[in-house]
PDB file of N, CA and C in Angstrom:
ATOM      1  N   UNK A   1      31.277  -6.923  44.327  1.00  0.00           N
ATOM      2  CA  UNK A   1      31.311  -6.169  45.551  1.00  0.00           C
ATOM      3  C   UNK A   1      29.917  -6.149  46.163  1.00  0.00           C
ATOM      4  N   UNK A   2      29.849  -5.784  47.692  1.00  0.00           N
ATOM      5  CA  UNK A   2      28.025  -5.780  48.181  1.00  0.00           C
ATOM      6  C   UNK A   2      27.735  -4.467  47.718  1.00  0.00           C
ATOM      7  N   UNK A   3      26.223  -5.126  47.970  1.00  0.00           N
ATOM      8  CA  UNK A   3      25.640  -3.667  47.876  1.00  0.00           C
ATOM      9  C   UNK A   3      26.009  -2.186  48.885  1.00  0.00           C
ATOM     10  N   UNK A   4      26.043  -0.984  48.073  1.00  0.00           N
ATOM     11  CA  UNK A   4      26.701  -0.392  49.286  1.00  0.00           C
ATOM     12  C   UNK A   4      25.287   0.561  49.724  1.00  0.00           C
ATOM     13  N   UNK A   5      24.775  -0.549  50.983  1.00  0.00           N
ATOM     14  CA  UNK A   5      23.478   0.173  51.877  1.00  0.00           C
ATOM     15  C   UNK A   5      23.757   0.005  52.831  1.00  0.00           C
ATOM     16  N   UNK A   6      23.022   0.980  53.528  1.00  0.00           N
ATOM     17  CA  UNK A   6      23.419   1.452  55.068  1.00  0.00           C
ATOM     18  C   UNK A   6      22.132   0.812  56.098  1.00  0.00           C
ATOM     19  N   UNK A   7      22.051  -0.144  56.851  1.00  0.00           N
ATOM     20  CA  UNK A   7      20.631  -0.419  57.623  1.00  0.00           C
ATOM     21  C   UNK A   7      20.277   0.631  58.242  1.00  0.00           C
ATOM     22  N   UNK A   8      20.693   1.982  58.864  1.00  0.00           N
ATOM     23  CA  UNK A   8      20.031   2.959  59.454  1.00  0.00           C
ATOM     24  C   UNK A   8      19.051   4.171  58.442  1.00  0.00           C
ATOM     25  N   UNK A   9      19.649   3.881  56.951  1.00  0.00           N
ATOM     26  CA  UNK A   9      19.168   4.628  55.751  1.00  0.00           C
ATOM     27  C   UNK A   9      19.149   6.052  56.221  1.00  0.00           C
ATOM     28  N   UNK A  10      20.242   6.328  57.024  1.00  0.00           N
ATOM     29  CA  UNK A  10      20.171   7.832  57.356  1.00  0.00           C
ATOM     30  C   UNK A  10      21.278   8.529  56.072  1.00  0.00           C
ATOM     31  N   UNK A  11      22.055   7.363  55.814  1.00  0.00           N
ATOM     32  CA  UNK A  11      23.066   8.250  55.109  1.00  0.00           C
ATOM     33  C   UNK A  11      23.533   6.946  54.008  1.00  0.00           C
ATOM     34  N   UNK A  12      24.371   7.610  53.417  1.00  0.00           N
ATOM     35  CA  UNK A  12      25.022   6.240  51.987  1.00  0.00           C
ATOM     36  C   UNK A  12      26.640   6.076  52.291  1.00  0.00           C
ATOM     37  N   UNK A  13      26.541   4.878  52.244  1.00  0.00           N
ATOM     38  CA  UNK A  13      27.874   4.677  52.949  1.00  0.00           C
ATOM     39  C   UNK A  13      28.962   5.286  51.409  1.00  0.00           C
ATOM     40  N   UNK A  14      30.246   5.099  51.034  1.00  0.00           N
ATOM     41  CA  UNK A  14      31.048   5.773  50.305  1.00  0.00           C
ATOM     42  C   UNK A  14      32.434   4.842  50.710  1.00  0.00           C
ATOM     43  N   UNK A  15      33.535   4.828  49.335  1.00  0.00           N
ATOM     44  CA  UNK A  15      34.250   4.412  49.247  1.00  0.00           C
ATOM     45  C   UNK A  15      35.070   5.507  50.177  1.00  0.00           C
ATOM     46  N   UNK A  16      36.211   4.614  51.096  1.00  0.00           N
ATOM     47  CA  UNK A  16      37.092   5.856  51.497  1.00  0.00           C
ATOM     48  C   UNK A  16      38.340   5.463  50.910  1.00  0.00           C
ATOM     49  N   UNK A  17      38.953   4.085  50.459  1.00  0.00           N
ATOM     50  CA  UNK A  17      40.038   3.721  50.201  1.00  0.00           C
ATOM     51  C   UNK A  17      39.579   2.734  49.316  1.00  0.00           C
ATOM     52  N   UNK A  18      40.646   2.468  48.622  1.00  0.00           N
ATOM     53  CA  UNK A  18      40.811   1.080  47.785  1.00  0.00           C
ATOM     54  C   UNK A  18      42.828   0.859  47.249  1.00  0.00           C
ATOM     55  N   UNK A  19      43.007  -0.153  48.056  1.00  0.00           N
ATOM     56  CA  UNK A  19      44.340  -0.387  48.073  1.00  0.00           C
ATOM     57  C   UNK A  19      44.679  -1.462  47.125  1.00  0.00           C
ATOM     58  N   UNK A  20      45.200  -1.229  45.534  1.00  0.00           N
ATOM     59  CA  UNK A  20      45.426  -2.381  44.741  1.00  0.00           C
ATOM     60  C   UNK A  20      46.706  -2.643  45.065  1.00  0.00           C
ATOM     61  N   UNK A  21      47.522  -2.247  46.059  1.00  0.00           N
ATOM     62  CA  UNK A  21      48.681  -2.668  46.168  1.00  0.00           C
ATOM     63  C   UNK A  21      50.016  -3.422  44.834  1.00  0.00           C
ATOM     64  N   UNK A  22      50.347  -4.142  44.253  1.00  0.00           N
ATOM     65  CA  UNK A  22      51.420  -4.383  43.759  1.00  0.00           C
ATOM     66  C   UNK A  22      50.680  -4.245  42.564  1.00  0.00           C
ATOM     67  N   UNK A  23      49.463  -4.860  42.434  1.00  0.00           N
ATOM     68  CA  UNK A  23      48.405  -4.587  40.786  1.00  0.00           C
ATOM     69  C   UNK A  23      48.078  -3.140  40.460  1.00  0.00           C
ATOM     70  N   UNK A  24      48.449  -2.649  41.336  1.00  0.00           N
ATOM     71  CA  UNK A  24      48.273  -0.500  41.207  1.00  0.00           C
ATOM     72  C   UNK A  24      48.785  -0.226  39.719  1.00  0.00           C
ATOM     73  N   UNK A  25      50.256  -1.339  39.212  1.00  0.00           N
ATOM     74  CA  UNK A  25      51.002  -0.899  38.070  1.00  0.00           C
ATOM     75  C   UNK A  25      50.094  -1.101  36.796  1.00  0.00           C
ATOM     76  N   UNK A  26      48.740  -1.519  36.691  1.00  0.00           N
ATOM     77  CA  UNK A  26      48.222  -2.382  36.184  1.00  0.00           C
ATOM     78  C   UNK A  26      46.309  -2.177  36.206  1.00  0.00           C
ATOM     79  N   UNK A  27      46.146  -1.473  36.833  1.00  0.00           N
ATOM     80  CA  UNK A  27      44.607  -1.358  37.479  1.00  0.00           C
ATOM     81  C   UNK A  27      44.285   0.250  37.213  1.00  0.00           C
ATOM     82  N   UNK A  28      43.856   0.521  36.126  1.00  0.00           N
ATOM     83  CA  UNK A  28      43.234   2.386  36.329  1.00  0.00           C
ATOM     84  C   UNK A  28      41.881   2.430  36.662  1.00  0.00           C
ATOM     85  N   UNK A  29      41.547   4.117  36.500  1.00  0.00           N
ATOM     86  CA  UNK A  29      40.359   4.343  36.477  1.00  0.00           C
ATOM     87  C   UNK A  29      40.197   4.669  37.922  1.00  0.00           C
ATOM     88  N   UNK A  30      38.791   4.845  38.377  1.00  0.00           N
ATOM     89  CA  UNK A  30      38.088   5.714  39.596  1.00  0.00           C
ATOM     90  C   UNK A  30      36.649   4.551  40.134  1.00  0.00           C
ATOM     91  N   UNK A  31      36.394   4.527  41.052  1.00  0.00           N
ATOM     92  CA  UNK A  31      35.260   3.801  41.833  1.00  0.00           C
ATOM     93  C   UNK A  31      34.473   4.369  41.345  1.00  0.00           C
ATOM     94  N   UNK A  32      33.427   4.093  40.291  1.00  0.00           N
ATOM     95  CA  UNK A  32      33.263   2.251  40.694  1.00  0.00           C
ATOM     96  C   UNK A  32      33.681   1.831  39.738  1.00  0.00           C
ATOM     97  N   UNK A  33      34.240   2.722  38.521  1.00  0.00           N
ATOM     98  CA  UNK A  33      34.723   1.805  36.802  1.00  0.00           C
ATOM     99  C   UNK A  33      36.164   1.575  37.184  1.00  0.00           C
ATOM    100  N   UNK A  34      36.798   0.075  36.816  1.00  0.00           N
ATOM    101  CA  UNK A  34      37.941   0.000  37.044  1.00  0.00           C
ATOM    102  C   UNK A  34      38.859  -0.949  35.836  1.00  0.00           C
ATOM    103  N   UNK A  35      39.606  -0.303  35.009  1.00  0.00           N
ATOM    104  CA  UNK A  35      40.016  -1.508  33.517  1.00  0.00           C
ATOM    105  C   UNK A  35      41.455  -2.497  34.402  1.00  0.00           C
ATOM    106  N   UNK A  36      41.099  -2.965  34.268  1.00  0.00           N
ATOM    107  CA  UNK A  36      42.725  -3.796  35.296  1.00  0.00           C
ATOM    108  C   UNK A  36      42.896  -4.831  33.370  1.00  0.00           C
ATOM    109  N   UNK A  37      44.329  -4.420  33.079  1.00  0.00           N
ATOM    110  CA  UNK A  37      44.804  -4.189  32.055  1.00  0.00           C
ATOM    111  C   UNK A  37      46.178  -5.016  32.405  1.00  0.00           C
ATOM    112  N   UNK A  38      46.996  -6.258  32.523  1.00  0.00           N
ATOM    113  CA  UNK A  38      48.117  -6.375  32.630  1.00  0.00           C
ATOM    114  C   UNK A  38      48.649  -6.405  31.650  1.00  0.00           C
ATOM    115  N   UNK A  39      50.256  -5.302  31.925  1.00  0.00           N
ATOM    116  CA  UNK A  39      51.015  -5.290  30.324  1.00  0.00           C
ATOM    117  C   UNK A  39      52.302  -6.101  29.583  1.00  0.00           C
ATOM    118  N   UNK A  40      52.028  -7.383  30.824  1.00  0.00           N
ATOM    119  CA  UNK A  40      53.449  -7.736  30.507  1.00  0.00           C
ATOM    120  C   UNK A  40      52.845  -9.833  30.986  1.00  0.00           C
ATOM    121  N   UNK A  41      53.376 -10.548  29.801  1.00  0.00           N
ATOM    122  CA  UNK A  41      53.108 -11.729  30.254  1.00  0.00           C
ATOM    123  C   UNK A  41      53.877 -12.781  30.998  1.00  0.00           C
ATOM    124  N   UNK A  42      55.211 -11.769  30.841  1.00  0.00           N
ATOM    125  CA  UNK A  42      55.967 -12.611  32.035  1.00  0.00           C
ATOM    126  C   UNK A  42      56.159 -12.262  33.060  1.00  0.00           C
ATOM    127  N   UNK A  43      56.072 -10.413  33.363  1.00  0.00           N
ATOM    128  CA  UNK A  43      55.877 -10.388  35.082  1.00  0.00           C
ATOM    129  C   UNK A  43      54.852 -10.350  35.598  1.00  0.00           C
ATOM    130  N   UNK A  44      53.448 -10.077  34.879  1.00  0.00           N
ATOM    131  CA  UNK A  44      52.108  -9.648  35.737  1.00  0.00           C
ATOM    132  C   UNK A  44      51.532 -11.153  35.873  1.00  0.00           C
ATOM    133  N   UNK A  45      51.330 -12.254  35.369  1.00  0.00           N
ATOM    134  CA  UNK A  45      50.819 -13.378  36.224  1.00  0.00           C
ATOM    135  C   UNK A  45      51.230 -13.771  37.612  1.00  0.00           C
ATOM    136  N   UNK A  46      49.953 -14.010  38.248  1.00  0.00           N
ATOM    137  CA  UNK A  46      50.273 -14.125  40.144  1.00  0.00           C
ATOM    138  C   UNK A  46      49.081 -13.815  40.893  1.00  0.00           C
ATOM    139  N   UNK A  47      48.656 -14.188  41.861  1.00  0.00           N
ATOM    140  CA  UNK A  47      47.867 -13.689  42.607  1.00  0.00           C
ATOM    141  C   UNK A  47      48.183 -12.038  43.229  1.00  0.00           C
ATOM    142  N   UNK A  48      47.230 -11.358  43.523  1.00  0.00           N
ATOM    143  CA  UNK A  48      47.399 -10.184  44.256  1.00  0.00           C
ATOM    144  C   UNK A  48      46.284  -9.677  44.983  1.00  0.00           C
ATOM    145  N   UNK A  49      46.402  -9.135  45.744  1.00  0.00           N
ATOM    146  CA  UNK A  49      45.271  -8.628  46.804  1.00  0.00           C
ATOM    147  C   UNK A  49      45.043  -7.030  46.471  1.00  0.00           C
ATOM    148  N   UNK A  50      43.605  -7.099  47.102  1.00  0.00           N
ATOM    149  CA  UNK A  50      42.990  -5.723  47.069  1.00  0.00           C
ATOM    150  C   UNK A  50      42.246  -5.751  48.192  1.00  0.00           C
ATOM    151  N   UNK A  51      42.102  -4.356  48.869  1.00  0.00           N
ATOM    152  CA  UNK A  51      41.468  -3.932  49.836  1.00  0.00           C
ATOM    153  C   UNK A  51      40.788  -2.553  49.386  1.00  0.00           C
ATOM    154  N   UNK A  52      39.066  -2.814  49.833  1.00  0.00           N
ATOM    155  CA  UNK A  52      38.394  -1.755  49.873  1.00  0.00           C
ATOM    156  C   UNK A  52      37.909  -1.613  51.006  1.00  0.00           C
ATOM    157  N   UNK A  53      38.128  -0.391  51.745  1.00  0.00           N
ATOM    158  CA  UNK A  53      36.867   0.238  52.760  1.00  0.00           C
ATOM    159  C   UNK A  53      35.854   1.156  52.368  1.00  0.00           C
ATOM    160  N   UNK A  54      35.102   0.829  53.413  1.00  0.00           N
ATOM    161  CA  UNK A  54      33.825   1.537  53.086  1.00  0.00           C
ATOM    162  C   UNK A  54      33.161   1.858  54.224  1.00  0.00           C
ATOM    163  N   UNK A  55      32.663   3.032  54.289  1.00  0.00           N
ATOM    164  CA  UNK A  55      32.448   3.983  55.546  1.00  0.00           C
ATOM    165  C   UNK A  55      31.520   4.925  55.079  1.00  0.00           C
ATOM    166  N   UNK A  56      30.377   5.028  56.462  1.00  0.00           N
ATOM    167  CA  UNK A  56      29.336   5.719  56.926  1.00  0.00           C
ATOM    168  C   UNK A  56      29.234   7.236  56.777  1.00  0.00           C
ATOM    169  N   UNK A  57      28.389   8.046  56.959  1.00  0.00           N
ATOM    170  CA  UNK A  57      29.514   9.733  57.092  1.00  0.00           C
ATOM    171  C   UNK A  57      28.155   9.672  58.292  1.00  0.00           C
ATOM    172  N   UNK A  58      27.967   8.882  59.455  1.00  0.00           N
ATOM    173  CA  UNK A  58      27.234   9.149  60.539  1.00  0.00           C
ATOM    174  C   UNK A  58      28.753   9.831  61.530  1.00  0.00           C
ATOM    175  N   UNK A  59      28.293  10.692  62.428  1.00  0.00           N
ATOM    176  CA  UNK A  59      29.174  11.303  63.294  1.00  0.00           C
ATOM    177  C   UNK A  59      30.201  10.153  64.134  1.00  0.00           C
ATOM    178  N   UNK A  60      29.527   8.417  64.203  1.00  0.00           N
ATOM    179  CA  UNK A  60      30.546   7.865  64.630  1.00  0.00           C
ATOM    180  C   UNK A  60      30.375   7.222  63.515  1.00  0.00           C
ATOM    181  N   UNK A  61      31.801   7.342  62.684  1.00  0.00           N
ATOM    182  CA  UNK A  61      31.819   6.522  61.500  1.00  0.00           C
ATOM    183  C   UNK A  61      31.331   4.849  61.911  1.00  0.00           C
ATOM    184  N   UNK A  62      31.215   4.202  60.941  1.00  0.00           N
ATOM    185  CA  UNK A  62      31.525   2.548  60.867  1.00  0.00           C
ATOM    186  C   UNK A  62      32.502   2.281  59.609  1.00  0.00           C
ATOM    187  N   UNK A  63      33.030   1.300  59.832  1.00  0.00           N
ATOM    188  CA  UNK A  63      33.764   1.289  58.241  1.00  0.00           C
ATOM    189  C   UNK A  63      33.267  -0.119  57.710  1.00  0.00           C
ATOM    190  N   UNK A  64      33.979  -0.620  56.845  1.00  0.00           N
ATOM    191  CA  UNK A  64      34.006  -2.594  56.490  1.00  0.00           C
ATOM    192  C   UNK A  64      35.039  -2.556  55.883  1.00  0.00           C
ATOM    193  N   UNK A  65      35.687  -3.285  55.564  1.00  0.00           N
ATOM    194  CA  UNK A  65      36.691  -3.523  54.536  1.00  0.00           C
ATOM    195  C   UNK A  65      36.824  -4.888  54.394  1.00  0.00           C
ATOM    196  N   UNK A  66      36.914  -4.978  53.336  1.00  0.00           N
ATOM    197  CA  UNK A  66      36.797  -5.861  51.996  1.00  0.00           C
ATOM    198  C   UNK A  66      38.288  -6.158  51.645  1.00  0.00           C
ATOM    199  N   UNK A  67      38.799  -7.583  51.552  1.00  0.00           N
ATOM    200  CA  UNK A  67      40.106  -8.082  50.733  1.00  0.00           C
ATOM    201  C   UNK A  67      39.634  -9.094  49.554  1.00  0.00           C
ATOM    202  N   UNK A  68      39.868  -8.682  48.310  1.00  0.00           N
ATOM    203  CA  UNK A  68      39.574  -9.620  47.736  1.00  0.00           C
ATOM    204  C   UNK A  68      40.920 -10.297  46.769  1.00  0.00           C
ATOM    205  N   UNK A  69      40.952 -11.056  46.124  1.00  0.00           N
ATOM    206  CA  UNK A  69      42.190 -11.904  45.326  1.00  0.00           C
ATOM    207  C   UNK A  69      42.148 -11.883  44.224  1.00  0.00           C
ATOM    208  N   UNK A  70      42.878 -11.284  43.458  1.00  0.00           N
ATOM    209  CA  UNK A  70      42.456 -10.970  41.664  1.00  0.00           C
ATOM    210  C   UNK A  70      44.034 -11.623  41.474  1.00  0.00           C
ATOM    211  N   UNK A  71      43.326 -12.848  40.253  1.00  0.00           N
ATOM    212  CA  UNK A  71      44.354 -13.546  39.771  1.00  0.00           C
ATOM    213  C   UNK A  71      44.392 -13.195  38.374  1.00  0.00           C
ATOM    214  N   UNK A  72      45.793 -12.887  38.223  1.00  0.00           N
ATOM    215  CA  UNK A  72      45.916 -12.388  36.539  1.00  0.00           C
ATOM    216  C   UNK A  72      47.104 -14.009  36.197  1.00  0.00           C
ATOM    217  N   UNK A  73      45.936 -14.663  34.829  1.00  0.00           N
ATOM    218  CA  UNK A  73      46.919 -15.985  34.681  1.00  0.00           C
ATOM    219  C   UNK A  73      47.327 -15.611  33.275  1.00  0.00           C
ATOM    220  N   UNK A  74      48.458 -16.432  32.972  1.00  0.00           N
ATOM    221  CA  UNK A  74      49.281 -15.909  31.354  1.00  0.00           C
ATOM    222  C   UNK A  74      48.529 -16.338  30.369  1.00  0.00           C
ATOM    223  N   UNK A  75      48.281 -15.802  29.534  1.00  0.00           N
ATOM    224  CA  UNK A  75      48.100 -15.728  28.027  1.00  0.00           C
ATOM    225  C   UNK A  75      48.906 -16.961  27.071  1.00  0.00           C
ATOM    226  N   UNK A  76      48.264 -17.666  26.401  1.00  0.00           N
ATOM    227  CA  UNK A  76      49.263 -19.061  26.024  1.00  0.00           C
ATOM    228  C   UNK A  76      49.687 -18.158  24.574  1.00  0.00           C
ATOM    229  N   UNK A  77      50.764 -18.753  24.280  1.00  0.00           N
ATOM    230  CA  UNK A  77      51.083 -17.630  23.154  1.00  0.00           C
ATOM    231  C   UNK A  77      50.660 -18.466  21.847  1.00  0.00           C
ATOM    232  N   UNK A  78      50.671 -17.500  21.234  1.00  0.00           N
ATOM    233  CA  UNK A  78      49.516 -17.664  19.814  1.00  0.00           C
ATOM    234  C   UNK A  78      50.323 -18.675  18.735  1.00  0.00           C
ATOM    235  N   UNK A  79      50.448 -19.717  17.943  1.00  0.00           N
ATOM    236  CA  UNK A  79      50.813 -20.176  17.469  1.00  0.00           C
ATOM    237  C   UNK A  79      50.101 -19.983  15.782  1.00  0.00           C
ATOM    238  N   UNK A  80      50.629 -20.246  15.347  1.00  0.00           N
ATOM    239  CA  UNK A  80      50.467 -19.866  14.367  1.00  0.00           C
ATOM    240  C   UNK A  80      51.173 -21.006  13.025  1.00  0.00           C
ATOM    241  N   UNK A  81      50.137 -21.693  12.375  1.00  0.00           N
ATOM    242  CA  UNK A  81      50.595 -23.009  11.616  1.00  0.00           C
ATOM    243  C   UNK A  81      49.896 -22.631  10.052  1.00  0.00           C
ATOM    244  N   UNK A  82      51.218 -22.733   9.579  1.00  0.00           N
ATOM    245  CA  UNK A  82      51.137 -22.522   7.983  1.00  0.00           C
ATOM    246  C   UNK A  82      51.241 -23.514   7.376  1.00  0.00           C
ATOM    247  N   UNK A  83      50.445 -24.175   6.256  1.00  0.00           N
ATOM    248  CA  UNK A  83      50.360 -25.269   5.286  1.00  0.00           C
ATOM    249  C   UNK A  83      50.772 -24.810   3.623  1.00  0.00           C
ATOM    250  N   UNK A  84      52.077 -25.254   3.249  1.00  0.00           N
ATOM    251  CA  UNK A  84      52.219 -25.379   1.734  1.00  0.00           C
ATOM    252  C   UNK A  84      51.860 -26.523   1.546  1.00  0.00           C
ATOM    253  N   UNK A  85      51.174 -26.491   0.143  1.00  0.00           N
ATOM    254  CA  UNK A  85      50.568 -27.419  -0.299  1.00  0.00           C
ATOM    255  C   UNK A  85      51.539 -27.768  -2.101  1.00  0.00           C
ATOM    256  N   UNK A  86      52.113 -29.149  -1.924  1.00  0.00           N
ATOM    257  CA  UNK A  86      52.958 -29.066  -3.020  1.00  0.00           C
ATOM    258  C   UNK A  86      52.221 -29.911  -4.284  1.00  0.00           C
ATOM    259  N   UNK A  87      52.298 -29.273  -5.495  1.00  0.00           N
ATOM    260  CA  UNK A  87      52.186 -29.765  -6.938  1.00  0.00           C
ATOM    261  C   UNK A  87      52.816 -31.100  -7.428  1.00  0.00           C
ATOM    262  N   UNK A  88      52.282 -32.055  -7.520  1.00  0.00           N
ATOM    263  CA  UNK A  88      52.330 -33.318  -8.245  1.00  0.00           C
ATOM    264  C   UNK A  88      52.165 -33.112  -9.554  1.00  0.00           C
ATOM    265  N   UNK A  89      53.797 -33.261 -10.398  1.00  0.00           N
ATOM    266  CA  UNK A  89      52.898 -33.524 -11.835  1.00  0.00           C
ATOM    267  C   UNK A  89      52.898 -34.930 -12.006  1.00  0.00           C
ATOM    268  N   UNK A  90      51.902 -35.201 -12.872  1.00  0.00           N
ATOM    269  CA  UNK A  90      51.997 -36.709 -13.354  1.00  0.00           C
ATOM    270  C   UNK A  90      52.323 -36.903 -15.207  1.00  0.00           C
ATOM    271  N   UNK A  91      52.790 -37.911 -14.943  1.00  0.00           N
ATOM    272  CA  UNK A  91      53.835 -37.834 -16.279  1.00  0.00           C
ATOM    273  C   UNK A  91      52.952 -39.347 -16.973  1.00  0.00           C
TER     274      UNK A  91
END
């Protein structure tokens, strides 16, 4: 994310929104710590969008907003290879 500075340095700009939209099921926590956690490997892979604004507290606000693209891709599933090893007698 940018830095969040203000060029007039009268004031600090501040999160007013952050829209994880369909990844909401999936994304906790509070600005600025955020764990985005998907719990499922066959429905949460996909692209999804997020929107943050960010706004002034000068008497005429300004805002910005920010879309960014958080891709959650699947997990290959774990395989797992076992070797018996067999006994030769010799006679």
């Amino acid at each position: 994310m940018p830095d969040l500075t203000d060029p007039d340095l009268e004031d600090i700009p501040s999160l007013v929104s952050c829209d994880f939209g369909f990844a909401s099921t999936f994304v906790m926590g509070n600005f600025p710590n955020y764990k985005i956690a998907p719990v499922s490997n066959i429905t949460d892979p996909g692209d999804y969008y997020v929107k943050v604004t960010l706004a002034d507290d000068n008497p005429s606000k300004l805002t910005s907003t920010f879309t960014f693209k958080l891709t959650v891709t699947p997990l290959l599933p774990k395989v797992e290879v076992s070797a018996k090893v067999a006994s030769v007698k010799e006679s």
